[in-house]
C-alpha atoms as a PDB file:
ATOM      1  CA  UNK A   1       8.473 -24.095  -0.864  1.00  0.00           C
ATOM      2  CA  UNK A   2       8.605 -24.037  -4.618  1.00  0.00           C
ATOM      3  CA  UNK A   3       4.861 -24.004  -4.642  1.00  0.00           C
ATOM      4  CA  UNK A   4       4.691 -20.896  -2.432  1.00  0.00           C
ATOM      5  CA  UNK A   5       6.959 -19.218  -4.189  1.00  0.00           C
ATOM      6  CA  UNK A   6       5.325 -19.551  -7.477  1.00  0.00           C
ATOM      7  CA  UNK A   7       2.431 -18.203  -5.473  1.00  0.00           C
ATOM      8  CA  UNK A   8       3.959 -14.981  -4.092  1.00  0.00           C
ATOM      9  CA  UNK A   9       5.269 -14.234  -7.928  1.00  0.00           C
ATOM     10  CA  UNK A  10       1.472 -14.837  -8.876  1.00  0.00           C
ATOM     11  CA  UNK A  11       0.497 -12.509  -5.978  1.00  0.00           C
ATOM     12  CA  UNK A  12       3.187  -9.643  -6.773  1.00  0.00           C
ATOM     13  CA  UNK A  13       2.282  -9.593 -10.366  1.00  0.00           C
ATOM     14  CA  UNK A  14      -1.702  -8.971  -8.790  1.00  0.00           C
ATOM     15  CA  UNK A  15      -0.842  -6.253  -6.389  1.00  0.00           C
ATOM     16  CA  UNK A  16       0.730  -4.409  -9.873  1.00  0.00           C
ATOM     17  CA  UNK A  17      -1.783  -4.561 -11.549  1.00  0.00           C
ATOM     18  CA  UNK A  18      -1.376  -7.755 -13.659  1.00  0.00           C
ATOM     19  CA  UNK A  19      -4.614  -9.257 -15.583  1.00  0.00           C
ATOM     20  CA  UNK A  20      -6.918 -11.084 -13.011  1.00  0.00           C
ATOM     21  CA  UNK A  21      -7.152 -13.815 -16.158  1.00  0.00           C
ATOM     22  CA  UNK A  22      -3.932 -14.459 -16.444  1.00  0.00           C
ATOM     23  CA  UNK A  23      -4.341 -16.616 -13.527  1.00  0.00           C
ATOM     24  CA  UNK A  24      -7.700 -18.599 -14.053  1.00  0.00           C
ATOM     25  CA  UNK A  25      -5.387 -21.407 -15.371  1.00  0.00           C
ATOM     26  CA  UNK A  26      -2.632 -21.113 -12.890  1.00  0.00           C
ATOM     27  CA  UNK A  27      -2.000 -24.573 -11.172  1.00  0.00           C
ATOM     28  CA  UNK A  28      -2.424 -22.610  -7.258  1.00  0.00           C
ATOM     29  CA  UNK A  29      -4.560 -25.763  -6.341  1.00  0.00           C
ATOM     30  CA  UNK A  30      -1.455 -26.042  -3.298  1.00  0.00           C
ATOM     31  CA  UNK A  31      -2.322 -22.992  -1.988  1.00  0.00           C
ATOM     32  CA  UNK A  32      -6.131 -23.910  -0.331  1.00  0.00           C
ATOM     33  CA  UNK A  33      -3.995 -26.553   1.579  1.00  0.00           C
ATOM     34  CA  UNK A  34      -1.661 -24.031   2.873  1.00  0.00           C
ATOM     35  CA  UNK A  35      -2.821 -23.158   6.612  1.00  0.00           C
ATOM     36  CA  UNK A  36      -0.475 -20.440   7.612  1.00  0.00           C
ATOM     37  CA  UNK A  37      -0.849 -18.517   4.070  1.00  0.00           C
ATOM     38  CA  UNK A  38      -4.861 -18.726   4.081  1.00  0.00           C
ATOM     39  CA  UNK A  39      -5.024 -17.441   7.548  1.00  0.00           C
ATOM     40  CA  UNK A  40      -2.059 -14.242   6.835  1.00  0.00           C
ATOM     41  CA  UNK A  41      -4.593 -13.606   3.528  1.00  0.00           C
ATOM     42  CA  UNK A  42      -7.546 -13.368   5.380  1.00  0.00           C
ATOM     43  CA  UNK A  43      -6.293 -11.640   8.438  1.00  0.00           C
ATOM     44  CA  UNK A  44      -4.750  -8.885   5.886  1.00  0.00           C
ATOM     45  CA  UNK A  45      -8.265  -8.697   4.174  1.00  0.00           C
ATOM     46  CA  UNK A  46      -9.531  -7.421   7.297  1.00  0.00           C
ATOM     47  CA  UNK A  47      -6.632  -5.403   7.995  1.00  0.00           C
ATOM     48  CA  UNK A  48      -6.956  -3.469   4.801  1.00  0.00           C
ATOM     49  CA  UNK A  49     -10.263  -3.308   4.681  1.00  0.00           C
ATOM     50  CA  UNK A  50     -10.357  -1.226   7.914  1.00  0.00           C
ATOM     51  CA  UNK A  51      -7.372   1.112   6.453  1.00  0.00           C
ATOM     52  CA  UNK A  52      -9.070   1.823   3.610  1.00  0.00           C
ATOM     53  CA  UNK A  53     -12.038   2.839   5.586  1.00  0.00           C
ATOM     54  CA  UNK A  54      -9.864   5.320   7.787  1.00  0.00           C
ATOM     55  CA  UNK A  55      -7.925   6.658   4.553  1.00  0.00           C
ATOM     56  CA  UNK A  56     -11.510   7.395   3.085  1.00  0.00           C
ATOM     57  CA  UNK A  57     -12.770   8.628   6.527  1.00  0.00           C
ATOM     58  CA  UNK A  58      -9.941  11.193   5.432  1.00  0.00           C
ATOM     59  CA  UNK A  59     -10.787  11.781   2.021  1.00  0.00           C
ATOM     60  CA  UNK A  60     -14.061  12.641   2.961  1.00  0.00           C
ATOM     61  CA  UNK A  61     -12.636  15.312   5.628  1.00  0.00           C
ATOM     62  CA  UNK A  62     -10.262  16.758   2.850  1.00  0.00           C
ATOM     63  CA  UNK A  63     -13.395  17.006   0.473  1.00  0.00           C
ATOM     64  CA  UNK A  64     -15.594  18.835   3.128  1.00  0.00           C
ATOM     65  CA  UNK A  65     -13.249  21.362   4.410  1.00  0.00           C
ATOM     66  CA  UNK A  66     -11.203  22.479   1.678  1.00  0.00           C
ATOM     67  CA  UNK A  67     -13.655  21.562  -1.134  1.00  0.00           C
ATOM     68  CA  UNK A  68     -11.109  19.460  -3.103  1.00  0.00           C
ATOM     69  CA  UNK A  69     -13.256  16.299  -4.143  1.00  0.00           C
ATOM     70  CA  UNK A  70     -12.468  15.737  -7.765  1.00  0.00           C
ATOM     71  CA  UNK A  71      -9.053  13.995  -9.550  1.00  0.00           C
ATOM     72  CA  UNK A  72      -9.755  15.191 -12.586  1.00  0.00           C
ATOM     73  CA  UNK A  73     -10.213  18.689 -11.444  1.00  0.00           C
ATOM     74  CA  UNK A  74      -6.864  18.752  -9.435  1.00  0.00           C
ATOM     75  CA  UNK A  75      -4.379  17.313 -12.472  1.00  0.00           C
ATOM     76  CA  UNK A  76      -3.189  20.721 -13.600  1.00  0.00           C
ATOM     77  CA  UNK A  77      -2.293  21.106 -10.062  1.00  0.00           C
ATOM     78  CA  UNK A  78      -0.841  17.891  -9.253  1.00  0.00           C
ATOM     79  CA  UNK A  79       2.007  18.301 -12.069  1.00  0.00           C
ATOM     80  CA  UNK A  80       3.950  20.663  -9.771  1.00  0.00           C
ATOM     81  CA  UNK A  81       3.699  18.314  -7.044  1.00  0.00           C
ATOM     82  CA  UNK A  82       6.355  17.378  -4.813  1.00  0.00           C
ATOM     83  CA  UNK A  83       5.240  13.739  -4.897  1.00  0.00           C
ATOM     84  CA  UNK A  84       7.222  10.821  -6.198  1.00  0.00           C
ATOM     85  CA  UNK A  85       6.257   7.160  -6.234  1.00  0.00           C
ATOM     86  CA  UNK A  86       8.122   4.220  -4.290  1.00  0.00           C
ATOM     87  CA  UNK A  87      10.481   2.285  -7.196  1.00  0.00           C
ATOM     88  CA  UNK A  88       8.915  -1.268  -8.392  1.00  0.00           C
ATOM     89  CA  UNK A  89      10.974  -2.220 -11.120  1.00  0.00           C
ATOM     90  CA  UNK A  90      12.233  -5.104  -9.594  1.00  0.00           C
ATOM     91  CA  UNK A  91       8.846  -6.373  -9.178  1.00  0.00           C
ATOM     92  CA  UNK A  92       8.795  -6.443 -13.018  1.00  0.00           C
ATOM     93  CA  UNK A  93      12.213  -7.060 -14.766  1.00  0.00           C
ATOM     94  CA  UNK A  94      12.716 -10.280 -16.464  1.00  0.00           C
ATOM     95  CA  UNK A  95      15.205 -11.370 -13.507  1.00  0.00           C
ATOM     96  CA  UNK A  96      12.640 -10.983 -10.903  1.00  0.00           C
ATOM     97  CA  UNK A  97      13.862 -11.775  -6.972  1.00  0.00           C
ATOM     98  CA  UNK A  98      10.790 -12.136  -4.552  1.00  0.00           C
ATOM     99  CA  UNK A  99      12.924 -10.829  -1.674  1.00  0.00           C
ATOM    100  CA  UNK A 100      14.095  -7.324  -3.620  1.00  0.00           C
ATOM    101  CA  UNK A 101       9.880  -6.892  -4.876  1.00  0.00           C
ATOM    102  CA  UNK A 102       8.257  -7.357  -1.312  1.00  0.00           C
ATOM    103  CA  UNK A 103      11.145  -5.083   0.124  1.00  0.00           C
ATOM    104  CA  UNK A 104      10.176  -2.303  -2.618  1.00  0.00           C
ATOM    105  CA  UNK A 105       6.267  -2.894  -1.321  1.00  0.00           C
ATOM    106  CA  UNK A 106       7.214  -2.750   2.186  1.00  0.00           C
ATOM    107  CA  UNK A 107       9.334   0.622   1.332  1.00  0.00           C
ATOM    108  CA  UNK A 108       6.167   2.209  -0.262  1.00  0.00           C
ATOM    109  CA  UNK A 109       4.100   1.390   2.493  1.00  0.00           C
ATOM    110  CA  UNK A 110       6.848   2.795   4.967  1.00  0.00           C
ATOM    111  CA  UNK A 111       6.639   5.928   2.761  1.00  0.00           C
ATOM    112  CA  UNK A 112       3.622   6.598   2.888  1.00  0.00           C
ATOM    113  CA  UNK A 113       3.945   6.704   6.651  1.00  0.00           C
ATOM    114  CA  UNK A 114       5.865   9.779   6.384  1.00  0.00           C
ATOM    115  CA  UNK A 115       3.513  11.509   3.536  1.00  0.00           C
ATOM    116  CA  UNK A 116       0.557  10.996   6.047  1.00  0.00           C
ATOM    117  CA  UNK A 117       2.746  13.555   8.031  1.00  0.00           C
ATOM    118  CA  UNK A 118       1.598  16.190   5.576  1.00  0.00           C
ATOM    119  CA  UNK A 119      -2.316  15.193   6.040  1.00  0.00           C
ATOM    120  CA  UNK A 120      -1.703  15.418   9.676  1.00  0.00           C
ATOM    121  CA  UNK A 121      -0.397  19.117   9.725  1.00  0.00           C
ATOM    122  CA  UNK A 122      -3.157  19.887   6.921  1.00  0.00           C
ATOM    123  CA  UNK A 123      -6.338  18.097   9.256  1.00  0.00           C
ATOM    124  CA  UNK A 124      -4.639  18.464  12.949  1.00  0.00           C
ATOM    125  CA  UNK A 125      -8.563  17.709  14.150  1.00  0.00           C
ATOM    126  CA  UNK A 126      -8.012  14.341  12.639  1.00  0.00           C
ATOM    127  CA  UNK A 127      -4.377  13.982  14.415  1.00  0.00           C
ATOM    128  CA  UNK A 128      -5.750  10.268  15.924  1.00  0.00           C
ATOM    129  CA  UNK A 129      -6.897   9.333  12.642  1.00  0.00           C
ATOM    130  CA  UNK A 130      -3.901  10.108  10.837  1.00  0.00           C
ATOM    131  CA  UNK A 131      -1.486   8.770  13.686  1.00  0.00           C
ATOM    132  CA  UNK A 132      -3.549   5.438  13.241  1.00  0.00           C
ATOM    133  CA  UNK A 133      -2.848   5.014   9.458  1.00  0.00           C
ATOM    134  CA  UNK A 134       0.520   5.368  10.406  1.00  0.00           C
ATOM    135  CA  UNK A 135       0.967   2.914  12.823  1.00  0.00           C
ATOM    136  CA  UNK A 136      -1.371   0.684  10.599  1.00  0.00           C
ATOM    137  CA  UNK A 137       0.786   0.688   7.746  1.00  0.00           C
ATOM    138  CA  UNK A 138       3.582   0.160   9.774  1.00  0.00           C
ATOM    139  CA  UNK A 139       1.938  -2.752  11.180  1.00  0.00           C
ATOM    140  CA  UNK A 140       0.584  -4.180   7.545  1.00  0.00           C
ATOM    141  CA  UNK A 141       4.216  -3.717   6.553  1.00  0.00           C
ATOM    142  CA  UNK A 142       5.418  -6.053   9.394  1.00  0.00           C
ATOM    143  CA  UNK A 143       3.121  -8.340   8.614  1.00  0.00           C
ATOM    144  CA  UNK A 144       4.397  -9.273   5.269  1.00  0.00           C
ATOM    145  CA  UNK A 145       7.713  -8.895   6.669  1.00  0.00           C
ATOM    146  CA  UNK A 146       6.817 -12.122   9.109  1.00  0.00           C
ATOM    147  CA  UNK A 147       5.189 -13.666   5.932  1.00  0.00           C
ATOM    148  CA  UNK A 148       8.169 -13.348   3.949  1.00  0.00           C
ATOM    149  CA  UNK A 149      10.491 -14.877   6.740  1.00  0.00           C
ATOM    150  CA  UNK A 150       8.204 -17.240   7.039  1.00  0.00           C
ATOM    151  CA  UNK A 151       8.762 -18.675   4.059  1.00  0.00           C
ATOM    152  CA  UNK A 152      12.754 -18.106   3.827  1.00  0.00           C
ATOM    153  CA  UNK A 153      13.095 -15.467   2.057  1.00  0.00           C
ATOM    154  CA  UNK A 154      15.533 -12.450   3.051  1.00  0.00           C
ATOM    155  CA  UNK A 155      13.900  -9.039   4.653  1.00  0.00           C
ATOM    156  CA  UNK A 156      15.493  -5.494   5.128  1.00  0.00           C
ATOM    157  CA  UNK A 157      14.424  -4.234   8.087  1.00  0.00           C
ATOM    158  CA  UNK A 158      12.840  -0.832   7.726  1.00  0.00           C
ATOM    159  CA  UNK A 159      13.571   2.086  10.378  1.00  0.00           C
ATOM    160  CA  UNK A 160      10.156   1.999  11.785  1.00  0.00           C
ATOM    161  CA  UNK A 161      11.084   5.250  14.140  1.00  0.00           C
ATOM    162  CA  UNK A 162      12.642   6.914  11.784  1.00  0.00           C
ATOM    163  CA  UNK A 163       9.969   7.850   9.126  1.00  0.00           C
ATOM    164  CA  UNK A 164      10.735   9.974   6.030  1.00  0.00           C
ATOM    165  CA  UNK A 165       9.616  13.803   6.404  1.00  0.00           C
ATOM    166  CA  UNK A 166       6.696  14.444   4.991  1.00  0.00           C
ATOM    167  CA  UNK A 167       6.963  16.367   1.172  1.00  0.00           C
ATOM    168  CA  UNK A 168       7.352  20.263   1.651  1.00  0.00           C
ATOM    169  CA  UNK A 169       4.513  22.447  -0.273  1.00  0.00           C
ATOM    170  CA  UNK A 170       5.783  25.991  -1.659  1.00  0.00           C
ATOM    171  CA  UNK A 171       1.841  27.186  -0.776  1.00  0.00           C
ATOM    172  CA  UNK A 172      -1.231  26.719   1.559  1.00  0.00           C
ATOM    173  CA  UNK A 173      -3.325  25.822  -1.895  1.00  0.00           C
ATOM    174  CA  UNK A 174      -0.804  23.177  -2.745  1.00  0.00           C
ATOM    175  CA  UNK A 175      -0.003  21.446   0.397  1.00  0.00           C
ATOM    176  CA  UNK A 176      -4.132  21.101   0.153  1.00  0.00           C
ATOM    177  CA  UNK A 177      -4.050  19.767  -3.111  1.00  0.00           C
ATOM    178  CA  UNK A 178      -0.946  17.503  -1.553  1.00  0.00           C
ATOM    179  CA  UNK A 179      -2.853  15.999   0.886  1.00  0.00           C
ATOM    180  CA  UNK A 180      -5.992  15.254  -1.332  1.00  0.00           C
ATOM    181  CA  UNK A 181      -3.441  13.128  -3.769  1.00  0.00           C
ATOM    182  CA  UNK A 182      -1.628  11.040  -0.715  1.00  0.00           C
ATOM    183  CA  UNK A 183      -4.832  10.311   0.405  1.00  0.00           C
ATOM    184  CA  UNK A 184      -6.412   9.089  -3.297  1.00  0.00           C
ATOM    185  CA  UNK A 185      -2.583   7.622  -3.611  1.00  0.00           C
ATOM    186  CA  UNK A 186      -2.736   5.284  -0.847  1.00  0.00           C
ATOM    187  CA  UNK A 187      -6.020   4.554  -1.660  1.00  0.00           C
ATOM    188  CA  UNK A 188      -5.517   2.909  -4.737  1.00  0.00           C
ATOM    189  CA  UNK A 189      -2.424   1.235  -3.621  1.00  0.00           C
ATOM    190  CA  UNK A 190      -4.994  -0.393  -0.715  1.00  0.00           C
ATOM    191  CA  UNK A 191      -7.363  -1.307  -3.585  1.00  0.00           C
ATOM    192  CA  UNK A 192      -4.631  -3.331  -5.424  1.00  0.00           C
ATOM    193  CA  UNK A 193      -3.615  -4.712  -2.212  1.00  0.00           C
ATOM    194  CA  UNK A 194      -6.912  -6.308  -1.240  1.00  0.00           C
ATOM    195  CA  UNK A 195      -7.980  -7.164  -4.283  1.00  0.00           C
ATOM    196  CA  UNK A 196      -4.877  -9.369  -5.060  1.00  0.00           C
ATOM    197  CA  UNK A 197      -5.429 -11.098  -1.206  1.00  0.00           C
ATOM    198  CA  UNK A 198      -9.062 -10.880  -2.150  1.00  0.00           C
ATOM    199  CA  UNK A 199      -8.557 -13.336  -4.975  1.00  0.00           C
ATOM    200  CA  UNK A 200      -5.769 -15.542  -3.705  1.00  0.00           C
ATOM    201  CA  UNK A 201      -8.300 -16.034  -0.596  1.00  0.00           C
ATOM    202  CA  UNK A 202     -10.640 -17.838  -2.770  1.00  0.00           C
ATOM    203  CA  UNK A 203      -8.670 -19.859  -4.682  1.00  0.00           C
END
């Protein structure tokens, strides 16, 4: 248990964006011999792999009908967004708690269920794509839910039916805008994501 543990604070510190060095000396020899954890990392490679494919199915939508493409373009713009980030200071503060960081993760995946509800109203041709996303990152949520009580450690149990309304735009240009930034939002969230299972997997 110890060894997992040391593992998952390894892993947390990846998914924020923590120096891939920092761990080419990291005794994680343990975790190759771990069964169950190999097969949730490479099960949840796949899994995000195909999200990030949908969310960028959906960029590419947002690009070609409202001709909003560019980050750097859309900055100004995204200043007087209604857009706030999920909390992880817990997954940094000196007196870290494993169970308190993977709830935080879990809570920003579970809020970006309900942003997706303002790309659905914005693309309502896309309504099965969208719907998907939501369901998968409801369903990538409960899987590190079952990983975490898998390995002891205390969950809060998210209300899965109950997902946050999506932001509210004061115009048609910025609810656009909106959607473009959810979208290149949850991307790079997925892109942390994988590549912190991507390089636990081949340790």
């Amino acid at each position: 248990m110890c060894c997992l543990t040391h593992v998952l604070v390894l892993a947390l510190a990846l998914v924020l964006g923590a120096p891939w060095r920092a761990l080419h000396g990291a005794p994680l020899a343990e975790l190759s011999g771990d069964h169950d954890f190999q097969l949730f990392l490479h099960k949840n490679l796949e899994f995000t792999r195909k999200i990030r494919g949908d969310v960028a199915a959906l960029q590419r939508a947002v690009c070609d009908t409202f001709q909003l493409c560019t980050e750097e373009e859309l900055q100004l713009v995204q200043q007087d967004l209604p857009l706030t980030q999920a909390p992880l200071e817990q997954c940094h503060s000196r007196g870290f708690q494993a169970e308190v960081c993977f709830s935080q993760i879990r809570a920003g995946l579970h809020a970006y269920q309900g942003s997706l509800g303002a790309v659905l109203q914005l693309l309502p041709e896309h309504t099965a794509l969208v719907e998907t996303l939501q369901l998968d990152a409801a369903n990538l949520s409960s899987n590190i839910q079952q990983q975490m009580e898998d390995l002891g450690l205390d969950t809060v149990t998210l209300p899965a039916e109950h997902r946050s309304p999506p932001p509210a735009f004061s115009s048609r240009f910025q609810h656009q805008v909106g959607g473009f930034f959810i979208l290149t939002n949850f991307q790079r969230f997925l892109e942390t994501a994988y590549r912190a299972l991507r390089h636990l997997a081949r340790l």
